[in-house]
C-alpha atoms as a PDB file:
ATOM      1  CA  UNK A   1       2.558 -25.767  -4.141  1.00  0.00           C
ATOM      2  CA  UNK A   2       2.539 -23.549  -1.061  1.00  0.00           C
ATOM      3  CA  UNK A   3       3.997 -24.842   2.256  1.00  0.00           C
ATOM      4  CA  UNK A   4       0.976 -25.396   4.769  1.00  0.00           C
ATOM      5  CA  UNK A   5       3.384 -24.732   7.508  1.00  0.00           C
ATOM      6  CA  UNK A   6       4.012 -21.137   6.025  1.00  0.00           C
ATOM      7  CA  UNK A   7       2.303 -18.411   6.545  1.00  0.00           C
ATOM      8  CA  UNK A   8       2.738 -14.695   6.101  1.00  0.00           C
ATOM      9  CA  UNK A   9       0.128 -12.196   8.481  1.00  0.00           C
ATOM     10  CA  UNK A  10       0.115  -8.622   8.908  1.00  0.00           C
ATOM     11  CA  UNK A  11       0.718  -7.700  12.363  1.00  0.00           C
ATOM     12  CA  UNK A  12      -0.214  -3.733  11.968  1.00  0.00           C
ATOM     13  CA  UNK A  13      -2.371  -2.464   9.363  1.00  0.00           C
ATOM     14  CA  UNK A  14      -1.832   0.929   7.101  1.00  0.00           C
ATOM     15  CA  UNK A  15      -3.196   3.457   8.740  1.00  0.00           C
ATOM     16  CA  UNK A  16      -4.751   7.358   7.593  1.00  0.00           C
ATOM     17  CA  UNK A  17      -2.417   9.206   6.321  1.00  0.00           C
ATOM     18  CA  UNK A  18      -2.917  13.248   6.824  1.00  0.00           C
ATOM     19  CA  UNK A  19      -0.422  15.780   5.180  1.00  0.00           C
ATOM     20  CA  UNK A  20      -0.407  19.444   5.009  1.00  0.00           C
ATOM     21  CA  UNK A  21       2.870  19.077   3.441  1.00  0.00           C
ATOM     22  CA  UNK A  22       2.262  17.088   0.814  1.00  0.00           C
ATOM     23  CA  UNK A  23       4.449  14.412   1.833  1.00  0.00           C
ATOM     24  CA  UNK A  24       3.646  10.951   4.202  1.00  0.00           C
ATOM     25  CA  UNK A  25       3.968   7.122   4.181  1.00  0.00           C
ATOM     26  CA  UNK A  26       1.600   4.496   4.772  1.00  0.00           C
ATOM     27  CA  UNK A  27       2.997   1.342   7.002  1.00  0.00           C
ATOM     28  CA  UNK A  28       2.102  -2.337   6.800  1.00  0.00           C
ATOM     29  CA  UNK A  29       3.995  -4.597   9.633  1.00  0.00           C
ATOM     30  CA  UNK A  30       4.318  -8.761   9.054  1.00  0.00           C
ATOM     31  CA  UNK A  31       5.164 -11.719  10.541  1.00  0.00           C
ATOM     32  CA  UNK A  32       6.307 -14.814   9.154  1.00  0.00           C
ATOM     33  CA  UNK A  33       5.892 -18.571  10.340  1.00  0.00           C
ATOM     34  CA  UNK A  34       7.654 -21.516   8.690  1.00  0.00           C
ATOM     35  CA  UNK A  35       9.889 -20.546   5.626  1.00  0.00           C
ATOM     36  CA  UNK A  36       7.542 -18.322   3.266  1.00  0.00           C
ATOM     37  CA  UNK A  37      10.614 -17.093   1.423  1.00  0.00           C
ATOM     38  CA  UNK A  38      11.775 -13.085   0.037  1.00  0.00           C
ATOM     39  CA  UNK A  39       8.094 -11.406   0.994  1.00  0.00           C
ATOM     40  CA  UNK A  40       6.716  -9.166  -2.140  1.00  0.00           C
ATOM     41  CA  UNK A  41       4.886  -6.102  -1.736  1.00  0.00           C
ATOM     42  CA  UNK A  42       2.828  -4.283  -4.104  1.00  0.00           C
ATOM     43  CA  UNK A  43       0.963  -1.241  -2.752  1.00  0.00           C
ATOM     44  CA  UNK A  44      -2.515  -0.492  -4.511  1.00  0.00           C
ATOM     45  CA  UNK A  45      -5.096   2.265  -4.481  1.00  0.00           C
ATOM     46  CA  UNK A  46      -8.472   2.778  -5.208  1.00  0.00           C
ATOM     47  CA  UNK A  47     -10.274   6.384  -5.922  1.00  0.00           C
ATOM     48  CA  UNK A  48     -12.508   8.015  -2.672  1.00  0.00           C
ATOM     49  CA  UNK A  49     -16.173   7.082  -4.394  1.00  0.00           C
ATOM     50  CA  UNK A  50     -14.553   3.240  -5.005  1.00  0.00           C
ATOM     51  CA  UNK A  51     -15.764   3.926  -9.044  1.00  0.00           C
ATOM     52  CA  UNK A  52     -12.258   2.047 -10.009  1.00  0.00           C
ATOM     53  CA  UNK A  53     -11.098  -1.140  -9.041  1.00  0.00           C
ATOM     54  CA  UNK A  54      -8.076  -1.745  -6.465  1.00  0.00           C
ATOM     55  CA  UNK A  55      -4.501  -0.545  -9.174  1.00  0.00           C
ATOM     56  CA  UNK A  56      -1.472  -1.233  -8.561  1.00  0.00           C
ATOM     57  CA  UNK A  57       0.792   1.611  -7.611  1.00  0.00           C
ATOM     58  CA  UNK A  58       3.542   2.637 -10.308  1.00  0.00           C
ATOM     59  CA  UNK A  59       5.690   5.466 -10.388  1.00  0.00           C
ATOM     60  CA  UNK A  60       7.835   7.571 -12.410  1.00  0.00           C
ATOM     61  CA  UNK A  61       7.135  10.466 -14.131  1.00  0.00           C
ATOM     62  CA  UNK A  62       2.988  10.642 -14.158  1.00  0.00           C
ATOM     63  CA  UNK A  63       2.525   7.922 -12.361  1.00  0.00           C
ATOM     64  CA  UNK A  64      -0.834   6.845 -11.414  1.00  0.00           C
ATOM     65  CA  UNK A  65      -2.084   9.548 -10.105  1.00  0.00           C
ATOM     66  CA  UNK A  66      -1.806  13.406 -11.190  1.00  0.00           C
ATOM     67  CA  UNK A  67      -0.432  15.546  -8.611  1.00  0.00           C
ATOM     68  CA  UNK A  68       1.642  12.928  -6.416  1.00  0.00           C
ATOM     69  CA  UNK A  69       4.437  11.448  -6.437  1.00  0.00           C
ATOM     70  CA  UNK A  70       4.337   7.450  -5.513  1.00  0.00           C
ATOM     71  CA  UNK A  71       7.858   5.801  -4.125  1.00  0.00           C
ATOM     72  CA  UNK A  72       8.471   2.468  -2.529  1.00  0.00           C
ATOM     73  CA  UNK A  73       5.550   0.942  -3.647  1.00  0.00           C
ATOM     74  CA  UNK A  74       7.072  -2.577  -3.942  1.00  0.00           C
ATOM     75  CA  UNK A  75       8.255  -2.425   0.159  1.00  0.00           C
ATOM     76  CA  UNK A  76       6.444  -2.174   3.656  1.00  0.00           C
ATOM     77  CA  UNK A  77       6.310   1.564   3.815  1.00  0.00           C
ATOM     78  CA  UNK A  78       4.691   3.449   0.955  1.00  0.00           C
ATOM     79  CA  UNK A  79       5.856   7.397   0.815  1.00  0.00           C
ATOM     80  CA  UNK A  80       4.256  10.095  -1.162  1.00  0.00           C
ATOM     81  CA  UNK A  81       5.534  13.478  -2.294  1.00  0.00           C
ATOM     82  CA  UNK A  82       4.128  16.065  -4.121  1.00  0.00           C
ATOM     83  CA  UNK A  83       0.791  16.624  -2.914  1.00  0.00           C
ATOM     84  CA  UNK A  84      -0.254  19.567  -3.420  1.00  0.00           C
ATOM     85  CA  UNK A  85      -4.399  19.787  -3.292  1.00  0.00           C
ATOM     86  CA  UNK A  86      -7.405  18.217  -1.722  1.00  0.00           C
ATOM     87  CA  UNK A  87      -7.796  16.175  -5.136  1.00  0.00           C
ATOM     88  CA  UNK A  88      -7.006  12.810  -3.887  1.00  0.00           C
ATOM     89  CA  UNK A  89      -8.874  12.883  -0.456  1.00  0.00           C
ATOM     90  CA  UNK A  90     -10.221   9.901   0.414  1.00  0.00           C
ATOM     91  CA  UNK A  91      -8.369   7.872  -1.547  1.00  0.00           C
ATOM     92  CA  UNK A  92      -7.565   4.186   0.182  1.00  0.00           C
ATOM     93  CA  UNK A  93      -4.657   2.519   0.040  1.00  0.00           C
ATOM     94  CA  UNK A  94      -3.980  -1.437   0.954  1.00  0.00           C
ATOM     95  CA  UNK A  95      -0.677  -3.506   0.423  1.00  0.00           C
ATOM     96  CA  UNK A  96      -0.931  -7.201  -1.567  1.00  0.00           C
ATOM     97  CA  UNK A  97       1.743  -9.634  -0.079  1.00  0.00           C
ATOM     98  CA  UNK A  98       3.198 -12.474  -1.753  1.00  0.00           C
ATOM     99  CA  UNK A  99       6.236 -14.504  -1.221  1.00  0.00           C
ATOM    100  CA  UNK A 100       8.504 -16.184  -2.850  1.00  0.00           C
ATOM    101  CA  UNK A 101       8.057 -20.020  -0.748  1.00  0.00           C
ATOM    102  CA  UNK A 102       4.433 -20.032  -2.189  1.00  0.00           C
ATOM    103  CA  UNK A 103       2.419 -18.795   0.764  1.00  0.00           C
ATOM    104  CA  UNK A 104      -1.200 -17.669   0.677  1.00  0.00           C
ATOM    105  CA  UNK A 105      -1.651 -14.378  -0.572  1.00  0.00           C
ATOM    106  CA  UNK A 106      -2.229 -11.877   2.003  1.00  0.00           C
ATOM    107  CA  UNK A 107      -3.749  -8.211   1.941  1.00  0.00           C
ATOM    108  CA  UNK A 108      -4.222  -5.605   3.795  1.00  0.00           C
ATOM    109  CA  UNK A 109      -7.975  -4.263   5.116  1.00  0.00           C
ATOM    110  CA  UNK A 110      -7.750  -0.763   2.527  1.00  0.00           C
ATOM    111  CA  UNK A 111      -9.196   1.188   4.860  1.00  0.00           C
ATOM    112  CA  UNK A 112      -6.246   3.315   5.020  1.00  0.00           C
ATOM    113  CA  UNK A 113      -7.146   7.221   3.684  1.00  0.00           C
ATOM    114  CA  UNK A 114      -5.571   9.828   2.223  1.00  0.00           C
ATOM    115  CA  UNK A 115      -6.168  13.519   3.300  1.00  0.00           C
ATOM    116  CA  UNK A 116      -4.644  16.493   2.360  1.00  0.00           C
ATOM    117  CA  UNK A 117      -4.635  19.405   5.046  1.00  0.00           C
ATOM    118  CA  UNK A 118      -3.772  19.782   9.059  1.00  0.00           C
END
């Protein structure tokens, strides 16, 4: 049963991320009220023309995606690696919070993008 007095909000959403490096994070900031507890992240994604559903983020070795490297997808600040093409432009990207004292589930707005390039 989730504490009415809890709540978890996100203060600062993700914002566009643009690499020419192939490397960058995406940011979420919270704030708590009451006692919500150890906070949970799980970063998602969901391809440019929205043809899949939101996915959770995994890593390791292939991943989710081809051609980037996910890490830190279970914490406020998402990083990628490994980019190395235009092939995952406009991708979105949105964080799912949960905690651990039973507060509403929270996510972000996943209007944060991807681009690859200066």
């Amino acid at each position: 049963v989730a504490d009415a007095a809890s709540a978890v909000t996100i203060s600062s959403q993700p914002a566009n991320s643009t690499s020419s490096s192939g490397a960058g994070t995406f940011a979420v900031s919270t704030s708590t009220s009451g006692t919500p507890g150890t906070l949970t992240y799980q970063w998602q994604r969901q391809t440019a023309n929205a043809t899949t559903r939101w996915q959770n983020i995994v890593g390791g070795a292939g991943g989710l995606d081809t051609g980037i490297t996910y890490v830190n997808f279970t914490s406020a600040i998402l990083g990628y690696n490994g980019l190395a093409s235009a092939a995952l432009d406009g991708y979105k990207y949105r964080v799912k919070l949960t905690s651990t004292g039973g507060t509403e589930e929270v996510i972000s707005n996943g209007a944060a993008t991807l681009t690859f390039g200066s």
